[in-house]
Protein backbone atom coordinates (compact mmCIF):
# COMPACT_ATOMS: atom_id res chain seq x y z
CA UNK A 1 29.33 62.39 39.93
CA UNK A 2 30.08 66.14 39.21
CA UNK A 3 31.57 67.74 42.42
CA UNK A 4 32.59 71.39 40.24
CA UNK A 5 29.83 74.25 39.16
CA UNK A 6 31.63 76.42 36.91
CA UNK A 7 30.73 80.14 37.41
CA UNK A 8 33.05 82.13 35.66
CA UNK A 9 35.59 81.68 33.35
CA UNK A 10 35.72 77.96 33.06
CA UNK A 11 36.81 77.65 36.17
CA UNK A 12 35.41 76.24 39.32
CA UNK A 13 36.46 75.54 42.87
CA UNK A 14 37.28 72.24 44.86
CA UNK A 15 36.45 70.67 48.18
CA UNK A 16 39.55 70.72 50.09
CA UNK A 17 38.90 67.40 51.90
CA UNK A 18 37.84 65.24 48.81
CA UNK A 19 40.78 67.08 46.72
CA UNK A 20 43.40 66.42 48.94
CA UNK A 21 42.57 62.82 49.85
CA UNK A 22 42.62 62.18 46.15
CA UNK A 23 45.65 63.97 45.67
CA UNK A 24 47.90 61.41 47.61
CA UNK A 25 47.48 58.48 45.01
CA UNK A 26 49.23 61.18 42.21
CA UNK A 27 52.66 58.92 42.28
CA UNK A 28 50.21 56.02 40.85
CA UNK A 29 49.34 57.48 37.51
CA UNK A 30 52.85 59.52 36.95
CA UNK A 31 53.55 58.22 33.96
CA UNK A 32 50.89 60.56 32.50
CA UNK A 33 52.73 63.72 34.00
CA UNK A 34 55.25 65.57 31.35
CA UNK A 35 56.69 68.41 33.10
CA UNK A 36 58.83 71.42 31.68
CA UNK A 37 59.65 69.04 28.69
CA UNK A 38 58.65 68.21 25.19
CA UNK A 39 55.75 65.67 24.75
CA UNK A 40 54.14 63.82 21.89
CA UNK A 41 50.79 65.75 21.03
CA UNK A 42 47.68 63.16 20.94
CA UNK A 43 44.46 64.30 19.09
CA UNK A 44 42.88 62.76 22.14
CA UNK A 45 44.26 65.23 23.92
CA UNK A 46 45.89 68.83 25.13
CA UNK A 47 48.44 70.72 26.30
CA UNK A 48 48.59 72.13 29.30
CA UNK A 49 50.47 74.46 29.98
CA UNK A 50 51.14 75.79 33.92
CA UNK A 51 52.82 79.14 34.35
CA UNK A 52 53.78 80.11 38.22
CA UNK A 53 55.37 83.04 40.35
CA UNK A 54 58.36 82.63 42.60
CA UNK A 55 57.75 80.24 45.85
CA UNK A 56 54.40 78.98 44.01
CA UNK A 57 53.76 74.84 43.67
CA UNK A 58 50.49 73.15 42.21
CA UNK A 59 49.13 69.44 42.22
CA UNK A 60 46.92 68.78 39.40
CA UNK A 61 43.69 66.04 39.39
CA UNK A 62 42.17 65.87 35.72
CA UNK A 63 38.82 63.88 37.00
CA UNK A 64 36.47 61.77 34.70
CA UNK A 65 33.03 61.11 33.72
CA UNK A 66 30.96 58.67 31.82
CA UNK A 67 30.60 59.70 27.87
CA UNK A 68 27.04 61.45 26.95
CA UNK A 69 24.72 58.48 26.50
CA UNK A 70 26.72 55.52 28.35
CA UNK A 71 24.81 53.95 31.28
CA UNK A 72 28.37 52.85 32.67
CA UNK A 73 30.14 54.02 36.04
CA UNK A 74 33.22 55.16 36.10
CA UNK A 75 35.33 52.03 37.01
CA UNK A 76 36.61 51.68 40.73
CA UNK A 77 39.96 52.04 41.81
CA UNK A 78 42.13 48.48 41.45
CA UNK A 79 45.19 48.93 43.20
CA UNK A 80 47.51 51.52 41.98
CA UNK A 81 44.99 52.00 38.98
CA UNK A 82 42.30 54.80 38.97
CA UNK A 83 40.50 54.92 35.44
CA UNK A 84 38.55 57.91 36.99
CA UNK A 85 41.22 60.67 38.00
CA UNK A 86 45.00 61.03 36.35
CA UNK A 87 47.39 63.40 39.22
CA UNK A 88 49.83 65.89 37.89
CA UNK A 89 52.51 67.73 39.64
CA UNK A 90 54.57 71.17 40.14
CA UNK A 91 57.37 71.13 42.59
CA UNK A 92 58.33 74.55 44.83
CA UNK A 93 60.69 76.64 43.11
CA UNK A 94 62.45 79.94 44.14
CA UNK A 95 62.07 80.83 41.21
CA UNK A 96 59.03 81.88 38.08
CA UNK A 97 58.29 78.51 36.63
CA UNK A 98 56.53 77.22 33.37
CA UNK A 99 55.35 73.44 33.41
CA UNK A 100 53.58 71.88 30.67
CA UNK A 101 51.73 68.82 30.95
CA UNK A 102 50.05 66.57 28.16
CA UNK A 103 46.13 65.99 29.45
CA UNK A 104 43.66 63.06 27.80
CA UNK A 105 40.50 64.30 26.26
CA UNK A 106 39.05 60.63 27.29
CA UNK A 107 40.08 57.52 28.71
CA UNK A 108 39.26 53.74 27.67
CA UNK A 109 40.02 52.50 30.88
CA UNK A 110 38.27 49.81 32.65
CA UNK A 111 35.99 49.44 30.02
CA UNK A 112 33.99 52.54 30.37
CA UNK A 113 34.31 55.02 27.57
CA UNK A 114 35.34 57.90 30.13
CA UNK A 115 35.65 61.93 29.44
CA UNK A 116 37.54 64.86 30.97
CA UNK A 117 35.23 66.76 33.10
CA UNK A 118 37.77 68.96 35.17
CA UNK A 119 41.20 69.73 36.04
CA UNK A 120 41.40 71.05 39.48
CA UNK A 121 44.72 72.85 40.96
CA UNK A 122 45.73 72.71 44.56
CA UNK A 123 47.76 75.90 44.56
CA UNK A 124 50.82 76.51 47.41
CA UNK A 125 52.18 79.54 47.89
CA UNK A 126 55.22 79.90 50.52
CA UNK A 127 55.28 83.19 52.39
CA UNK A 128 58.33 82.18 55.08
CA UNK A 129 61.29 79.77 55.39
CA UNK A 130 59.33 77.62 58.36
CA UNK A 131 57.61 74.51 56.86
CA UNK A 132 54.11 75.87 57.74
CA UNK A 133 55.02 79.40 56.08
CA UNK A 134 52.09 77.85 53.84
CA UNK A 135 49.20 79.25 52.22
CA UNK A 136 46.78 77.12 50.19
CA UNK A 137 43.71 77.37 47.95
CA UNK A 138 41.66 75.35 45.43
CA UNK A 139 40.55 76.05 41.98
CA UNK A 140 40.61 74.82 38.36
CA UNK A 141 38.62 74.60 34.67
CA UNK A 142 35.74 72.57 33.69
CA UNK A 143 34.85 70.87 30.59
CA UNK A 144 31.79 70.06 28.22
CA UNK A 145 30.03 68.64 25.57
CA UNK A 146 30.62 70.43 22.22
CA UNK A 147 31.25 70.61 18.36
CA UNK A 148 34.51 71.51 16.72
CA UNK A 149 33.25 73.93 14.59
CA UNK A 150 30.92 76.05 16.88
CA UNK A 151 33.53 78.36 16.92
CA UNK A 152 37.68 78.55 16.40
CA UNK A 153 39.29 78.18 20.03
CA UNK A 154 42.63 80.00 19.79
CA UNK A 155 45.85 78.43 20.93
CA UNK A 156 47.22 78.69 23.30
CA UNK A 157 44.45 79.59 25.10
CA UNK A 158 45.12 82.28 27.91
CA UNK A 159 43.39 81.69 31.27
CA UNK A 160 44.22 84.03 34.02
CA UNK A 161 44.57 83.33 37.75
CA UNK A 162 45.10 86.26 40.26
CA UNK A 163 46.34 85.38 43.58
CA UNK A 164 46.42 87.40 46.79
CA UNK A 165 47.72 87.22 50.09
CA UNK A 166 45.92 88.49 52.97
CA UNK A 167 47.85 88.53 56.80
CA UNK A 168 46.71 88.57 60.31
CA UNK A 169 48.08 87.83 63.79
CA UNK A 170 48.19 84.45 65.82
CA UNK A 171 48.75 83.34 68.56
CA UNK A 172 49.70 85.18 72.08
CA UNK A 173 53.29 86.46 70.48
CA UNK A 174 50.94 87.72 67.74
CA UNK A 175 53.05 86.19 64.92
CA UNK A 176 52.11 87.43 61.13
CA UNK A 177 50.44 84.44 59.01
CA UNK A 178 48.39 84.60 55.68
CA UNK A 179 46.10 83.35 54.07
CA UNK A 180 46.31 82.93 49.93
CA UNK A 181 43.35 84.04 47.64
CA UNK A 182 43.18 83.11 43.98
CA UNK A 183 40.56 84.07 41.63
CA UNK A 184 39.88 84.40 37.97
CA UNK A 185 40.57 87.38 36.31
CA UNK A 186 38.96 87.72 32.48
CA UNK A 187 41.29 88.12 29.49
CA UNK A 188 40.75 90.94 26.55
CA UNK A 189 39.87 87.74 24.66
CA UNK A 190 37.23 87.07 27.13
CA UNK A 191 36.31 90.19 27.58
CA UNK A 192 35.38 90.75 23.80
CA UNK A 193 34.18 87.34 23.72
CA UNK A 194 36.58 85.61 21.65
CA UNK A 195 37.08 83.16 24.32
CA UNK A 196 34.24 81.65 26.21
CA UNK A 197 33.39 82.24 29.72
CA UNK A 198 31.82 79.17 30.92
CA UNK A 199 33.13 75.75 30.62
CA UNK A 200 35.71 75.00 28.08
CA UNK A 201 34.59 72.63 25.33
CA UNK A 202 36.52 69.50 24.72
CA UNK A 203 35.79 69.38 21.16
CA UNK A 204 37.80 72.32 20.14
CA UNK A 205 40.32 72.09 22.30
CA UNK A 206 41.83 68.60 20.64
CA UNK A 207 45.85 68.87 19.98
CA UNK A 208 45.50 72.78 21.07
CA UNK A 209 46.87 74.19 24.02
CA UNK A 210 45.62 76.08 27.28
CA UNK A 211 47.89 78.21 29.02
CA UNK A 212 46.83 79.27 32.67
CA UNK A 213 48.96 81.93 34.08
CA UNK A 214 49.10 82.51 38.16
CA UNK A 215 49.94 85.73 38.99
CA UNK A 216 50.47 87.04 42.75
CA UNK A 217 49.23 91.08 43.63
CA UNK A 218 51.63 93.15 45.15
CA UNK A 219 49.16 94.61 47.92
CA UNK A 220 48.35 92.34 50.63
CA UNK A 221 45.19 93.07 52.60
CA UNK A 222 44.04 92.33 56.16
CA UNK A 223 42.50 88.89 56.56
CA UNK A 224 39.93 90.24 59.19
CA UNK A 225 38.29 93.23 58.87
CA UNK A 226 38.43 96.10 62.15
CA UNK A 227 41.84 94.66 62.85
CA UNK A 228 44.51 97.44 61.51
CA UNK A 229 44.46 100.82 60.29
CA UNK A 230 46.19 101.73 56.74
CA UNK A 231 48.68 104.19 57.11
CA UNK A 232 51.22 106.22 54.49
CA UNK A 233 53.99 103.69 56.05
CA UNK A 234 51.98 100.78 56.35
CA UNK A 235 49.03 98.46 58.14
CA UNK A 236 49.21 99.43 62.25
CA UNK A 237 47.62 96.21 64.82
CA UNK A 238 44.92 97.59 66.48
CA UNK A 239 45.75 97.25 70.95
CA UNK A 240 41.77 96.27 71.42
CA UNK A 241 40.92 96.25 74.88
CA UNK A 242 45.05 95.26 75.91
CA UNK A 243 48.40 93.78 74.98
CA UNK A 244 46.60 90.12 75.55
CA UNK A 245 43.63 90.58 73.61
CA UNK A 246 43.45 87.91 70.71
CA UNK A 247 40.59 89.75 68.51
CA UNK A 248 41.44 93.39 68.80
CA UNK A 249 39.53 95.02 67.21
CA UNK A 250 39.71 98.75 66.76
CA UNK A 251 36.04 100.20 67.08
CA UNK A 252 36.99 103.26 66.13
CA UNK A 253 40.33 103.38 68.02
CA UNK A 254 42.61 104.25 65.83
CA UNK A 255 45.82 105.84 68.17
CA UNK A 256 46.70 102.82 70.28
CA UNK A 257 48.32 100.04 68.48
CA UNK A 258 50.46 96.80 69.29
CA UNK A 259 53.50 95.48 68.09
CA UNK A 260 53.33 91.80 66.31
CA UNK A 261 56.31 89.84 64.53
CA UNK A 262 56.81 88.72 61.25
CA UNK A 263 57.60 85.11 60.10
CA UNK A 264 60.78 85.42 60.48
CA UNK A 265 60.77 86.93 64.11
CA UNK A 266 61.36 89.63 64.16
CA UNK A 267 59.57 92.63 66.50
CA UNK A 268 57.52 94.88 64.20
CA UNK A 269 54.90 98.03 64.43
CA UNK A 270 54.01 98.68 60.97
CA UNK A 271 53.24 95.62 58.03
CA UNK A 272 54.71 95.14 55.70
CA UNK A 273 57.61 97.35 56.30
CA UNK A 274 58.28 96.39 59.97
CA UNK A 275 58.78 100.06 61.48
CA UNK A 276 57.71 103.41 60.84
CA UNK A 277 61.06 104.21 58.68
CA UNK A 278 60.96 101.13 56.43
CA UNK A 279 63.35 99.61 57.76
């Protein structure tokens, strides 16, 4: 049933077709969702809490396996109810945002005894005003079998997401898009090993809380390599073989360049800054 492999950090990454097909039955289950607000903390459970930069959203699936030992399935869907998956949410906001959500350890429903296995994040990240001024990725935490005294878990518990945003041209206008990257980044507590590395266990992390903290780097990159040259004043397009070439790349070229525009239209030679004196 297990569609995660953690690697690193407890974390693990999502397909985007399953995640976002299961992402549209969220309103079903949103009486489970507390968001920016004060909730009742369950033994059964922890806190979650969600902290976001400016222009950032997330949609949350905490998905469910069978208990250790139980030759049950996880229950199928019944109308509105889904015994396997519980949706959380994270609206846009212009602004830095903390949301904090209260997440089962297990569920009783359907008649299977059920456990959290992961919590995946579909992370948004606008860019531009237009509706598909858009970039999206996938990623999230992943859960095990455990004892509660193996070791102390501290709370909250800091795991730390580092987004990126890399750019290119599109298009015969050659219109700036990008593309967002987010990946884990270790802690000093993971780092000196005071918080594990691989999947989280559920054991210790009863009535404790996990903090997971987006942040967004301030130097973009170039999507596709041998497309633009780095300059003092910026990232130049590369004029490949003319004006009307949609790859461009520079093979060694690096005197003849093209203009692009941004997002918002207007005419630039030099990204970010838009022309050679920053303006």
């Amino acid at each position: 049933m297990r569609s995660w492999v953690s690697q690193s950090v407890g974390e693990v990454e999502a397909s985007n077709a399953t995640f976002s097909g299961r992402l549209l039955w969220f309103f079903a289950v949103a009486g489970v969702m507390a968001v920016s607000g004060c909730s009742v903390r369950s033994a059964d459970s922890f806190t979650l809490v969600t902290e976001l930069p400016p222009w950032f959203s997330i949609k949350g699936e905490a998905s469910y396996v069978p208990r250790t030992g139980e030759a049950c399935t996880v229950p199928p869907r019944k109308g509105r109810n889904h015994p396997g998956l519980k949706f959380f949410e994270q609206k846009l906001s212009n602004d830095a945002q903390t949301a904090r959500f209260e997440v089962p350890l297990t569920s009783k429903e359907g008649g299977c005894p059920l456990v959290l296995d992961t919590f995946g994040y579909e992370v948004d990240g606008k860019y531009g005003a237009a509706r598909l001024d858009l970039g999206r990725d996938y990623t999230g935490i992943a859960f095990q079998d455990g004892t509660a005294d193996s070791h102390t878990s501290p709370s909250p518990m800091i795991l730390q997401k580092q987004c990126e945003w890399f750019f290119r041209t599109v298009g015969p206008d050659r219109y700036i898009v990008k593309i967002l990257k987010c990946k884990s980044v270790a802690t000093p507590e993971q780092a000196n090993g005071s918080v594990a590395k691989g999947p989280l266990q559920r054991a210790q992390l009863a009535g404790k809380t996990i903090k997971v903290v987006f942040d967004v780097s301030r130097e973009e990159r170039p999507a596709v390599g041998d497309n633009w040259v780095k300059f003092s004043t910026g990232w130049k397009r590369c004029m490949g073989d003319s004006l009307e070439d949609p790859y461009a790349f520079c093979n060694g070229n690096k005197t003849d360049f093209k203009p692009f525009k941004m997002p918002d239209g207007r005419d630039c030679t030099v990204y970010p800054n838009c022309t050679e004196q920053g303006q």
